[in-house]
Protein backbone atom coordinates (compact mmCIF):
# COMPACT_ATOMS: atom_id res chain seq x y z
CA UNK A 1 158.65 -92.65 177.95
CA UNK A 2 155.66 -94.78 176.84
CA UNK A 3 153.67 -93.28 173.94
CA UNK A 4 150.23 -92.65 174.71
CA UNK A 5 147.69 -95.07 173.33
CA UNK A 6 146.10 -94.09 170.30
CA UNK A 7 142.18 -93.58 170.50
CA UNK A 8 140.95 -91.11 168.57
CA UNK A 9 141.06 -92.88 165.11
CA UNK A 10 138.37 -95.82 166.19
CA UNK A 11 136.05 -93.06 167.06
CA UNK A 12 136.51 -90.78 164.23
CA UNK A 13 136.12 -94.26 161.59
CA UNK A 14 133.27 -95.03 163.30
CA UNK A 15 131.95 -91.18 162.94
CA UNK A 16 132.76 -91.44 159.08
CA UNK A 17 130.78 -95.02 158.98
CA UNK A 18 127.53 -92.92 160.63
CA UNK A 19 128.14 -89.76 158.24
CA UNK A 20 127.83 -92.36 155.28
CA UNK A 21 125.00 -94.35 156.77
CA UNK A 22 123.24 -91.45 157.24
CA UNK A 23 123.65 -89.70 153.56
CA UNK A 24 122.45 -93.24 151.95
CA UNK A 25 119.40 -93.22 154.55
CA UNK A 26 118.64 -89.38 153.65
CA UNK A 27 118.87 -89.93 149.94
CA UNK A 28 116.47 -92.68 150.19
CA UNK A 29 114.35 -90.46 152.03
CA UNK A 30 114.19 -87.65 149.52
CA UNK A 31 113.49 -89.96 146.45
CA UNK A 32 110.89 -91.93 148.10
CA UNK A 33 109.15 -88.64 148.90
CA UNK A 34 109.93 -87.33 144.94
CA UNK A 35 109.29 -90.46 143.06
CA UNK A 36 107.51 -92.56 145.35
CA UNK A 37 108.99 -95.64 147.39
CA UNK A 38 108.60 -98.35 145.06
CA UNK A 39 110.28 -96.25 141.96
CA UNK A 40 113.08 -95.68 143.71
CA UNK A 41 115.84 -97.99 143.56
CA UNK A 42 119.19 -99.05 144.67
CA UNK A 43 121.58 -97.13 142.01
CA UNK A 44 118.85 -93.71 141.99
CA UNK A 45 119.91 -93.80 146.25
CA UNK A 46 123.12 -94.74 145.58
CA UNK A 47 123.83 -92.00 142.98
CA UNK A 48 122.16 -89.32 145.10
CA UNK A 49 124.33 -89.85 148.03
CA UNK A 50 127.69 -90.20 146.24
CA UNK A 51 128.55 -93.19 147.18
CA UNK A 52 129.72 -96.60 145.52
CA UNK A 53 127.01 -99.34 144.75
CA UNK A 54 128.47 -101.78 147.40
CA UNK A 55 129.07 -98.81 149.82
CA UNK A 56 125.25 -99.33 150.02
CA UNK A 57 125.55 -102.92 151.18
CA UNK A 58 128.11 -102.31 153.63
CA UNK A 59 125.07 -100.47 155.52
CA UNK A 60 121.80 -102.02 154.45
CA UNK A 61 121.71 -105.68 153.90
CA UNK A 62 118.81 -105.15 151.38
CA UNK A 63 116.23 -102.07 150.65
CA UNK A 64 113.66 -102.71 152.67
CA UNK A 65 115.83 -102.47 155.35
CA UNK A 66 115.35 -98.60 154.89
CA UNK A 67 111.61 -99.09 155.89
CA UNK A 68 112.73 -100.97 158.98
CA UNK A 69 115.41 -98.36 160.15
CA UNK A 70 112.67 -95.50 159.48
CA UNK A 71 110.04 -97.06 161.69
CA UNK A 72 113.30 -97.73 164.41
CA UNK A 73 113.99 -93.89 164.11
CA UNK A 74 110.55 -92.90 164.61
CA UNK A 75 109.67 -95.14 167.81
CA UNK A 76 113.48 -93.45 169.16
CA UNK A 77 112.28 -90.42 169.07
CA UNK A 78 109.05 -90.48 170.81
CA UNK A 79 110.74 -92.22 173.64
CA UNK A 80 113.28 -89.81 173.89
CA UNK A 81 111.16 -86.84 173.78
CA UNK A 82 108.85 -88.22 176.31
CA UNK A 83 111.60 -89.12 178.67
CA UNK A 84 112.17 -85.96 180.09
CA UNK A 85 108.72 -85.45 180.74
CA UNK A 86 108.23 -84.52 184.54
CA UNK A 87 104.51 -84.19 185.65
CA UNK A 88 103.55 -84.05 189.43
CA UNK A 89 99.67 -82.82 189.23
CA UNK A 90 96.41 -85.37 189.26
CA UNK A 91 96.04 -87.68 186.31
CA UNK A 92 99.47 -88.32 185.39
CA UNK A 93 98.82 -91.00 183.13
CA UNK A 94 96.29 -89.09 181.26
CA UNK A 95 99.09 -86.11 180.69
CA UNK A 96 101.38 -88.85 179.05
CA UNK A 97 99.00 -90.11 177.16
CA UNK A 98 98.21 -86.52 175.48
CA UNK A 99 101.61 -85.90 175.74
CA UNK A 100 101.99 -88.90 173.44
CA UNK A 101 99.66 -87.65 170.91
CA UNK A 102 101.31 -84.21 170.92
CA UNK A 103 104.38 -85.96 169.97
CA UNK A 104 103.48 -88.37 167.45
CA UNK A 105 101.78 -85.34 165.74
CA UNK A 106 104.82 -83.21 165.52
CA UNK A 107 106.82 -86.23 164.33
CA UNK A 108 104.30 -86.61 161.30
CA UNK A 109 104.03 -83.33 160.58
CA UNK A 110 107.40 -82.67 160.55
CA UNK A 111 108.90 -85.25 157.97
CA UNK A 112 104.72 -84.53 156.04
CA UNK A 113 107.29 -84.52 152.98
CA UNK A 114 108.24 -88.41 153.77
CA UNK A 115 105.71 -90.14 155.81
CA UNK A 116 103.47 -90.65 153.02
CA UNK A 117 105.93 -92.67 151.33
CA UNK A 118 107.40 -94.33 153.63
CA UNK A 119 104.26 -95.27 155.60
CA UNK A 120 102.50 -97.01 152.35
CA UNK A 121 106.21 -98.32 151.94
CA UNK A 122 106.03 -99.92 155.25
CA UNK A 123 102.55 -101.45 155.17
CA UNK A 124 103.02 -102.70 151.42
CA UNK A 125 106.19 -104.85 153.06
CA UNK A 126 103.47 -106.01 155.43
CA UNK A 127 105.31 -104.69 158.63
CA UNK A 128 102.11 -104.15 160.60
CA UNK A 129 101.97 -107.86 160.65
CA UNK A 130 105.61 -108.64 160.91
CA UNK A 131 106.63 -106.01 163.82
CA UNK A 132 106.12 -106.40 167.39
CA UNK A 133 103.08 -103.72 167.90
CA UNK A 134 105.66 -101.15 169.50
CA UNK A 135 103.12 -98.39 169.67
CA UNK A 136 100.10 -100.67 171.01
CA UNK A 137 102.62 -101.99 174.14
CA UNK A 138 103.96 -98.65 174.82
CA UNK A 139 100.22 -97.02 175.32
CA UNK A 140 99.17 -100.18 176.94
CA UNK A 141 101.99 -99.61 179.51
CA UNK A 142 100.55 -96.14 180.07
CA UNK A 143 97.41 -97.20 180.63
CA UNK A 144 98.55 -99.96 182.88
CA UNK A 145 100.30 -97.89 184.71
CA UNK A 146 97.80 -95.34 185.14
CA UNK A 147 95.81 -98.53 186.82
CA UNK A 148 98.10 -99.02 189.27
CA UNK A 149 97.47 -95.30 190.32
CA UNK A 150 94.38 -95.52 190.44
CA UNK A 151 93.47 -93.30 187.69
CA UNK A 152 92.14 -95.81 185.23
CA UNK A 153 89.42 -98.66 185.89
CA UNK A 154 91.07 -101.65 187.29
CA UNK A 155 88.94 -103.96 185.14
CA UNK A 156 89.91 -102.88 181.90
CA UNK A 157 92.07 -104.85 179.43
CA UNK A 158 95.01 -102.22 179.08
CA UNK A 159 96.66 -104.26 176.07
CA UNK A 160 92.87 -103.75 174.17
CA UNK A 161 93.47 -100.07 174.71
CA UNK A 162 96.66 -99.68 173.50
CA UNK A 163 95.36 -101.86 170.70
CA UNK A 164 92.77 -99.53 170.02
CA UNK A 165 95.27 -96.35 170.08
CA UNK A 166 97.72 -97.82 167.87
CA UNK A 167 94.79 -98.96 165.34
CA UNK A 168 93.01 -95.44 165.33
CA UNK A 169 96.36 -93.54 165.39
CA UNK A 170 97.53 -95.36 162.16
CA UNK A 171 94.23 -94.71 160.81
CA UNK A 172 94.16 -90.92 161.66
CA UNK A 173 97.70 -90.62 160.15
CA UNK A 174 96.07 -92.54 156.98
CA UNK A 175 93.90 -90.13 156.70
CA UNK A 176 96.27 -87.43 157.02
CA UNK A 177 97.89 -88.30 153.96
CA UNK A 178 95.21 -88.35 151.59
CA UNK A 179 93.93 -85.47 152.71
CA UNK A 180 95.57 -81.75 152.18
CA UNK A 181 94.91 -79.61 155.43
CA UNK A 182 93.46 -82.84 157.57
CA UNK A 183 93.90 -81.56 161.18
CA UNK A 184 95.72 -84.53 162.90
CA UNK A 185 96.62 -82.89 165.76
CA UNK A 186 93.21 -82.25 166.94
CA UNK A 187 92.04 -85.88 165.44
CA UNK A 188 94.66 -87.63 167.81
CA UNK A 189 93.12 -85.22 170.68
CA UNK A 190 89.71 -85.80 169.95
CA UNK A 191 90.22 -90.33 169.88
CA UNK A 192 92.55 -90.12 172.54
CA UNK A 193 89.67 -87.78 175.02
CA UNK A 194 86.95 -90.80 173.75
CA UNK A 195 89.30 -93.42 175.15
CA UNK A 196 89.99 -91.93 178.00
CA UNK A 197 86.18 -91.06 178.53
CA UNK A 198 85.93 -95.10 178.98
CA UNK A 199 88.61 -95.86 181.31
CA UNK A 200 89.33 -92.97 183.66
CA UNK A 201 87.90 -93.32 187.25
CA UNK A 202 85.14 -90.38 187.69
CA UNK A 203 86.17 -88.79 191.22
CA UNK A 204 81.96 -89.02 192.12
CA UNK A 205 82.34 -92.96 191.03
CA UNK A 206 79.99 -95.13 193.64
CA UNK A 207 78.26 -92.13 194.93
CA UNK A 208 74.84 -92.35 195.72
């Protein structure tokens, strides 16, 4: 009788590779929110995770790379959240859009302990100018989208308007961490509803 083939053991190395990828990433986390980004280094994350120097390398080919898989994680998990979204009333587009904002809001506030950190982290390595502007092509999308519905003004430039969102989000979130109490959530509501006042098709447009 043939022996079955062995699978499990792939799957549960691979497992053990994620649980240790994960601990390094977390402890990185937790200093740079302690101590600051820049005073936190290699051996400090190293040490706080338990794990060997090189163990460190195996996963991340340098530290920055930490910055790069936080902003990865971040743009994840505002796609998957709005996946699911279902919405079958008038003015879809403008429903994802504040849907967006909801999201990005709760995302902030609920890693406040990290993001300041990590976002000064992330502009000091000058990724604002070295990333693809994920969050100004995914509201752009929207927005074109919402053209092809009919909802927004045919005429506008939907890449300037996710341009615009991305600059005033980052700016808003800025804000937020400087500033104990700042209400973001009703920030992102209140640039998002002055957009939108400039590109949504008035149901009374071209009426005499």
């Amino acid at each position: 009788m043939d022996r079955p083939t062995a699978t499990a053991e792939p799957g549960r190395r691979e497992r053990n590779k994620q649980r240790i990828r994960e601990r390094i990433y977390q402890a990185a986390l937790e200093l740079a929110a302690e101590q600051g980004y820049d005073a936190t280094s290699i051996d400090a994350i190293v040490e706080r995770a338990d794990v060997a120097r090189g163990t460190f390398f195996n996963h991340f080919q340098r530290k920055e790379d930490l910055i790069t898989e936080w902003g990865e994680r971040r743009r994840a998990r505002l796609k998957a959240e709005l996946e699911g979204d279902v919405f079958t009333e008038g003015g879809e587009f403008e429903l994802r859009l504040q849907r967006c904002m909801t999201v990005l809001s709760r995302i902030n506030e609920e890693e406040r302990s990290t993001t300041p950190a990590m976002l000064k982290a992330w502009v000091q390595a000058g990724q604002p100018m070295l990333e693809e502007p994920f969050a100004a092509f995914f509201f752009a999308g929207m927005v074109e989208r919402g053209q092809a519905g009919g909802e927004f003004a045919p005429d506008i430039d939907a890449l300037l308007v996710g341009n615009i969102l991305r600059d005033t989000y980052l700016g808003a979130v800025y804000r937020w961490t400087r500033t104990e109490g700042y209400p973001l959530a009703s920030e992102l509501e209140a640039i998002l509803a002055v957009v939108l006042n400039s590109i949504k098709i008035r149901p009374d447009a071209g009426s005499s």
